[in-house]
N, C-alpha and C. Protein backbone atom coordinates (compact mmCIF):
# COMPACT_ATOMS: atom_id res chain seq x y z
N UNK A 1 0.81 -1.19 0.00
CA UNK A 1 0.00 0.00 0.00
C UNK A 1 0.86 1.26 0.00
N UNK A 2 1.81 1.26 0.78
CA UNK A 2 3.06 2.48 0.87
C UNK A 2 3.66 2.46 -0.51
N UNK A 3 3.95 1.88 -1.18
CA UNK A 3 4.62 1.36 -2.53
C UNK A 3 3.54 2.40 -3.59
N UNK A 4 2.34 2.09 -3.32
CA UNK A 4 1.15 3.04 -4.21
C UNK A 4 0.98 3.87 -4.17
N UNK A 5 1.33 4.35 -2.84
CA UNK A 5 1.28 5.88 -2.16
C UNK A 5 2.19 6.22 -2.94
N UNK A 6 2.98 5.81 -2.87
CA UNK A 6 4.48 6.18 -3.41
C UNK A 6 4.67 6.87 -4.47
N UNK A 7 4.20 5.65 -5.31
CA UNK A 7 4.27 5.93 -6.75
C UNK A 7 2.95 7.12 -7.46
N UNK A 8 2.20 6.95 -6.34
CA UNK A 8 1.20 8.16 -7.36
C UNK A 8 1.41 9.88 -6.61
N UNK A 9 2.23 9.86 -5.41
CA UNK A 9 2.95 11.06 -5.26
C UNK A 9 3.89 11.40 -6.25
N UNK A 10 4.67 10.14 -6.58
CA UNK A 10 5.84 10.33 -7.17
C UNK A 10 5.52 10.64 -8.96
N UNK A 11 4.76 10.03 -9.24
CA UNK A 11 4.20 10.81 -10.25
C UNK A 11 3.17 11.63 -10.66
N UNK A 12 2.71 12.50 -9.36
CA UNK A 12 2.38 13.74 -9.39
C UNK A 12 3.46 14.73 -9.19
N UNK A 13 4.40 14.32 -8.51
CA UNK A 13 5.38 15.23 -8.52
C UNK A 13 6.65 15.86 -9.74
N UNK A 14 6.16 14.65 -10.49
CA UNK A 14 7.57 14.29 -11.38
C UNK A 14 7.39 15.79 -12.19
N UNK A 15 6.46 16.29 -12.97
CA UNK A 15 5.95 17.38 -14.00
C UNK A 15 7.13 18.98 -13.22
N UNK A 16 7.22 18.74 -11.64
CA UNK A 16 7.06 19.93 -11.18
C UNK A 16 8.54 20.29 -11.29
N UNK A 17 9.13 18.46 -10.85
CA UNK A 17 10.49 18.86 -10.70
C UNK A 17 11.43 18.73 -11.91
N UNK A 18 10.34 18.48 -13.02
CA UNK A 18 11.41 18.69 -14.62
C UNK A 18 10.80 19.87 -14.74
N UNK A 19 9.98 20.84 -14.63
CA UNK A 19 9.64 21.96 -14.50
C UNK A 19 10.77 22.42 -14.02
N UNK A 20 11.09 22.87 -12.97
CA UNK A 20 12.37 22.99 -12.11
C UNK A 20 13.34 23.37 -12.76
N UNK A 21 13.74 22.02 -13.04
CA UNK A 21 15.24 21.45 -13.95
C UNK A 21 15.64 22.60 -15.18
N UNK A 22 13.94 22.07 -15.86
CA UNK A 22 14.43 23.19 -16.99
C UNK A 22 14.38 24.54 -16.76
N UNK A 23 13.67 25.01 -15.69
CA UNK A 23 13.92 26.40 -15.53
C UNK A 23 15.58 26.73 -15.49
N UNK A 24 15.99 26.09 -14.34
CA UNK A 24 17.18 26.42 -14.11
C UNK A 24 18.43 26.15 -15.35
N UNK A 25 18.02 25.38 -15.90
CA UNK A 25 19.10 24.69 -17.38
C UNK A 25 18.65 25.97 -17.77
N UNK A 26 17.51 26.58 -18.34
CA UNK A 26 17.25 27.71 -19.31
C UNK A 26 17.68 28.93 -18.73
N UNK A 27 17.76 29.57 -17.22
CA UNK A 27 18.47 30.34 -16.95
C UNK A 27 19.73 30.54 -16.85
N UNK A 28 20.78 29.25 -16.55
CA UNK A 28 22.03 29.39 -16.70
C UNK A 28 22.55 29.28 -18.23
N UNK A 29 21.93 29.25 -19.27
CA UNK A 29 22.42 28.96 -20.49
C UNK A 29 22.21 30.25 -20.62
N UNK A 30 20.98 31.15 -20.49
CA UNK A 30 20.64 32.85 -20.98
C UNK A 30 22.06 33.77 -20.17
N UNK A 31 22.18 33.24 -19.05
CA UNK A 31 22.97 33.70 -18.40
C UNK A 31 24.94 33.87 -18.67
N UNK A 32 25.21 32.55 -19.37
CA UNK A 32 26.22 31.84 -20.29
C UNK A 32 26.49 32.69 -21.65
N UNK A 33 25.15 33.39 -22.67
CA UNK A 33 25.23 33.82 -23.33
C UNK A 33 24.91 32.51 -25.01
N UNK A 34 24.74 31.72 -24.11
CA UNK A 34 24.38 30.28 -25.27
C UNK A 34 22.69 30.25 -25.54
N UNK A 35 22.28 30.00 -26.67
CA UNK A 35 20.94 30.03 -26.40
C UNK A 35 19.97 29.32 -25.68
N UNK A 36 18.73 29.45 -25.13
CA UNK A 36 18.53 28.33 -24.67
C UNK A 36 17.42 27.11 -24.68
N UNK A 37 16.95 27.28 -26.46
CA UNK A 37 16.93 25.49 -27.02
C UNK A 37 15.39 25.37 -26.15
N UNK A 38 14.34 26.58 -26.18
CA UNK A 38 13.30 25.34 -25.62
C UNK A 38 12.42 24.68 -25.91
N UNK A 39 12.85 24.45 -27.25
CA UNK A 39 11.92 23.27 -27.69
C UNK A 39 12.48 22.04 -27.67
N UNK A 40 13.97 21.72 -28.35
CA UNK A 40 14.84 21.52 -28.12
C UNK A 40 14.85 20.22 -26.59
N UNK A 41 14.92 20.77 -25.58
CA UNK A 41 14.94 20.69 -23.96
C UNK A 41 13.75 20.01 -23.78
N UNK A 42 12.40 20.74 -24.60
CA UNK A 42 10.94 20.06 -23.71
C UNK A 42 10.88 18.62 -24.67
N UNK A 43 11.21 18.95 -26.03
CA UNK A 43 10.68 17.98 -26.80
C UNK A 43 11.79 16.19 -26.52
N UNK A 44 13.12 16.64 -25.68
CA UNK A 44 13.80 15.47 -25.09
C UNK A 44 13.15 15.05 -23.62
N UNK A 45 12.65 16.13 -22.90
CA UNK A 45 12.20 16.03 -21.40
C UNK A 45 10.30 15.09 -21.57
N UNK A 46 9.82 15.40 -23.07
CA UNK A 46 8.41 14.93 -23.07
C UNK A 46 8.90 13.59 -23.42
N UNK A 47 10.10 12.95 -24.36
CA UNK A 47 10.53 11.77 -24.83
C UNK A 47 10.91 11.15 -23.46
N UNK A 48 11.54 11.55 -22.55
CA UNK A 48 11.85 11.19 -21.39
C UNK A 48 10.90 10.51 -20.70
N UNK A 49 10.03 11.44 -20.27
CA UNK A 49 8.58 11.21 -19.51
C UNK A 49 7.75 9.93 -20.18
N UNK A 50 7.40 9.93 -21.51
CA UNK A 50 6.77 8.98 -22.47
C UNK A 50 7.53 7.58 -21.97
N UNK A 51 8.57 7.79 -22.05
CA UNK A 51 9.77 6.15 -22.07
C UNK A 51 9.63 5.95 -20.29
N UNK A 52 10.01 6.76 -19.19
CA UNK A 52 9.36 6.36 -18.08
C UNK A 52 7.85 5.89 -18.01
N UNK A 53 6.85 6.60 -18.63
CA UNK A 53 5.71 6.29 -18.39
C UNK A 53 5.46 4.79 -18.25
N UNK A 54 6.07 4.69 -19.90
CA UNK A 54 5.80 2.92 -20.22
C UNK A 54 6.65 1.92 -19.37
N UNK A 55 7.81 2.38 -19.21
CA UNK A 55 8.24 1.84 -18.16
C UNK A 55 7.25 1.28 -16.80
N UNK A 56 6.47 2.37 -16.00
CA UNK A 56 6.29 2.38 -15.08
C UNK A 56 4.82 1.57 -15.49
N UNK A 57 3.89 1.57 -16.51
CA UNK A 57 2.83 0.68 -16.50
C UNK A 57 2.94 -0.49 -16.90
N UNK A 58 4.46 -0.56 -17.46
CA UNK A 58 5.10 -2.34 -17.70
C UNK A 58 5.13 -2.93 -16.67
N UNK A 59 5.56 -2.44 -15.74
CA UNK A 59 5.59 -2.89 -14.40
C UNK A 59 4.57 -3.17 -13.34
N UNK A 60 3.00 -2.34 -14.13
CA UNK A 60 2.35 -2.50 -12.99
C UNK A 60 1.32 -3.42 -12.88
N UNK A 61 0.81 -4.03 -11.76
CA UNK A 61 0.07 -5.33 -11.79
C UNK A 61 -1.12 -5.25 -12.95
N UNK A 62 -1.08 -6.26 -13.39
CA UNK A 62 -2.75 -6.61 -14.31
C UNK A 62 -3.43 -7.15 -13.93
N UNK A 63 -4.76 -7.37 -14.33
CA UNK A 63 -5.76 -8.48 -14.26
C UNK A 63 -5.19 -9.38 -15.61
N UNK A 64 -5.04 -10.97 -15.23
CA UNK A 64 -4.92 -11.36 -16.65
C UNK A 64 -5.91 -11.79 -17.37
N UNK A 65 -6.57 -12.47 -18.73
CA UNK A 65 -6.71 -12.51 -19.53
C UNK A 65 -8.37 -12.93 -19.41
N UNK A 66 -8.22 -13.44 -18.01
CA UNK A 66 -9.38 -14.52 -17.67
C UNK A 66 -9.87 -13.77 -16.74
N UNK A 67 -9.81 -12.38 -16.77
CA UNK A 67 -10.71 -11.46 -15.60
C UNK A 67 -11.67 -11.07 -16.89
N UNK A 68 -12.88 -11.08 -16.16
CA UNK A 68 -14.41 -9.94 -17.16
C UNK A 68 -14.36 -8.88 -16.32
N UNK A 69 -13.85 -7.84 -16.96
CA UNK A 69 -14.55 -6.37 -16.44
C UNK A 69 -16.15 -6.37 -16.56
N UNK A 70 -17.07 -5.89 -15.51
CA UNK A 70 -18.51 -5.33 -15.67
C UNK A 70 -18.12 -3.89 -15.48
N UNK A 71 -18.85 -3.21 -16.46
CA UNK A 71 -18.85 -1.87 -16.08
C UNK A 71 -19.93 -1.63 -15.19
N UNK A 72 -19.92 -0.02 -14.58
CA UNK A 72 -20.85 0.33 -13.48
C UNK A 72 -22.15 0.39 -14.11
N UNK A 73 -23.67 0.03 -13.55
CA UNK A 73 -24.99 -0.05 -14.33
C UNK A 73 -26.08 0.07 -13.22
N UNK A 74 -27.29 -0.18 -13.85
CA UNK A 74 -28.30 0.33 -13.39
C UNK A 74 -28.90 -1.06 -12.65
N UNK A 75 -29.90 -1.84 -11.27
CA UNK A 75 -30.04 -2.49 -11.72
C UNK A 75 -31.07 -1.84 -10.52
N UNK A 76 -32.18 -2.31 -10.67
CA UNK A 76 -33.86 -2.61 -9.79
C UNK A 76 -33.30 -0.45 -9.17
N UNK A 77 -33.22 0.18 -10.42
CA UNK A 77 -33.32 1.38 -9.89
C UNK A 77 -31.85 2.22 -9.15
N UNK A 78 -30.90 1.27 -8.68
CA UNK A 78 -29.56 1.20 -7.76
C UNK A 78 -28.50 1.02 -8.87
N UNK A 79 -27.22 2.18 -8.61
CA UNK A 79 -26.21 1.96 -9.48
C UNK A 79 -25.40 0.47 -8.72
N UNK A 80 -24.98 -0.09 -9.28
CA UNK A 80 -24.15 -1.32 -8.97
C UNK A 80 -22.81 -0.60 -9.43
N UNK A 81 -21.49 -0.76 -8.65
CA UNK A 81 -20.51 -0.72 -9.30
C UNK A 81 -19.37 -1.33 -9.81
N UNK A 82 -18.54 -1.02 -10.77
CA UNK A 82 -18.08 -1.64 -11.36
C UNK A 82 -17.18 -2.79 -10.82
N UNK A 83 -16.58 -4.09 -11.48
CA UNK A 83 -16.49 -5.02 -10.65
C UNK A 83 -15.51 -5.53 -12.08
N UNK A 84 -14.61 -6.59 -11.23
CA UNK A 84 -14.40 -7.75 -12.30
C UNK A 84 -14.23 -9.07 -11.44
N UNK A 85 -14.65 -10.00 -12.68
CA UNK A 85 -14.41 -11.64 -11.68
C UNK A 85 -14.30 -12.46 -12.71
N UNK A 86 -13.71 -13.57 -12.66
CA UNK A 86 -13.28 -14.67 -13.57
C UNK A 86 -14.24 -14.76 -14.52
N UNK A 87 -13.92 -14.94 -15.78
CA UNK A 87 -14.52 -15.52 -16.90
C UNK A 87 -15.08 -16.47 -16.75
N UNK A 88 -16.51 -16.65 -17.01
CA UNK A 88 -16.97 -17.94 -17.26
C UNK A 88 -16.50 -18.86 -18.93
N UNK A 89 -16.44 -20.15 -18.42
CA UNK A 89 -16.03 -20.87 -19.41
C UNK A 89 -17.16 -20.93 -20.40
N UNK A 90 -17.27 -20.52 -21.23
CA UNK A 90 -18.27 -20.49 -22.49
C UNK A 90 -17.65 -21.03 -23.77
């Protein structure tokens, strides 16, 4: 459960602190007299993020193959919500 916590702080946080990063990369380069590239910077920092992303949902648990999702529905008036449970053999 700490592990989940974890990870969905940790990727709420991630945006703020490459935010950060590149601020500071883009001020010491203006500062340097070099230009400072920001498309350049975001369009490697969004390739970055993309390749972690997948990373991080490669990793994360599934239902396998033989779970039925029900979506959430109506039933005798009462929403039921959404659920999954083994496939029936059909």
């Amino acid at each position: 459960m700490v592990a989940l916590i974890l990870l969905r702080v940790l990727l709420f946080l991630t945006p703020f602190v490459l935010f950060l990063v590149y601020v500071r990369v883009a001020r010491r380069r203006a500062e340097s007299g070099r230009p400072v590239m920001p498309m350049a910077l975001l369009t490697i920092a969004g390739l970055v993020l993309v390749l972690l992303s997948f990373l991080v949902l490669g990793f994360q648990p599934r239902h396998g193959i033989d779970v039925e999702y029900i979506p959430p529905h109506m039933e005798n008036g009462k929403l039921v919500p959404a659920q999954t449970r083994p496939k029936s053999s059909d």
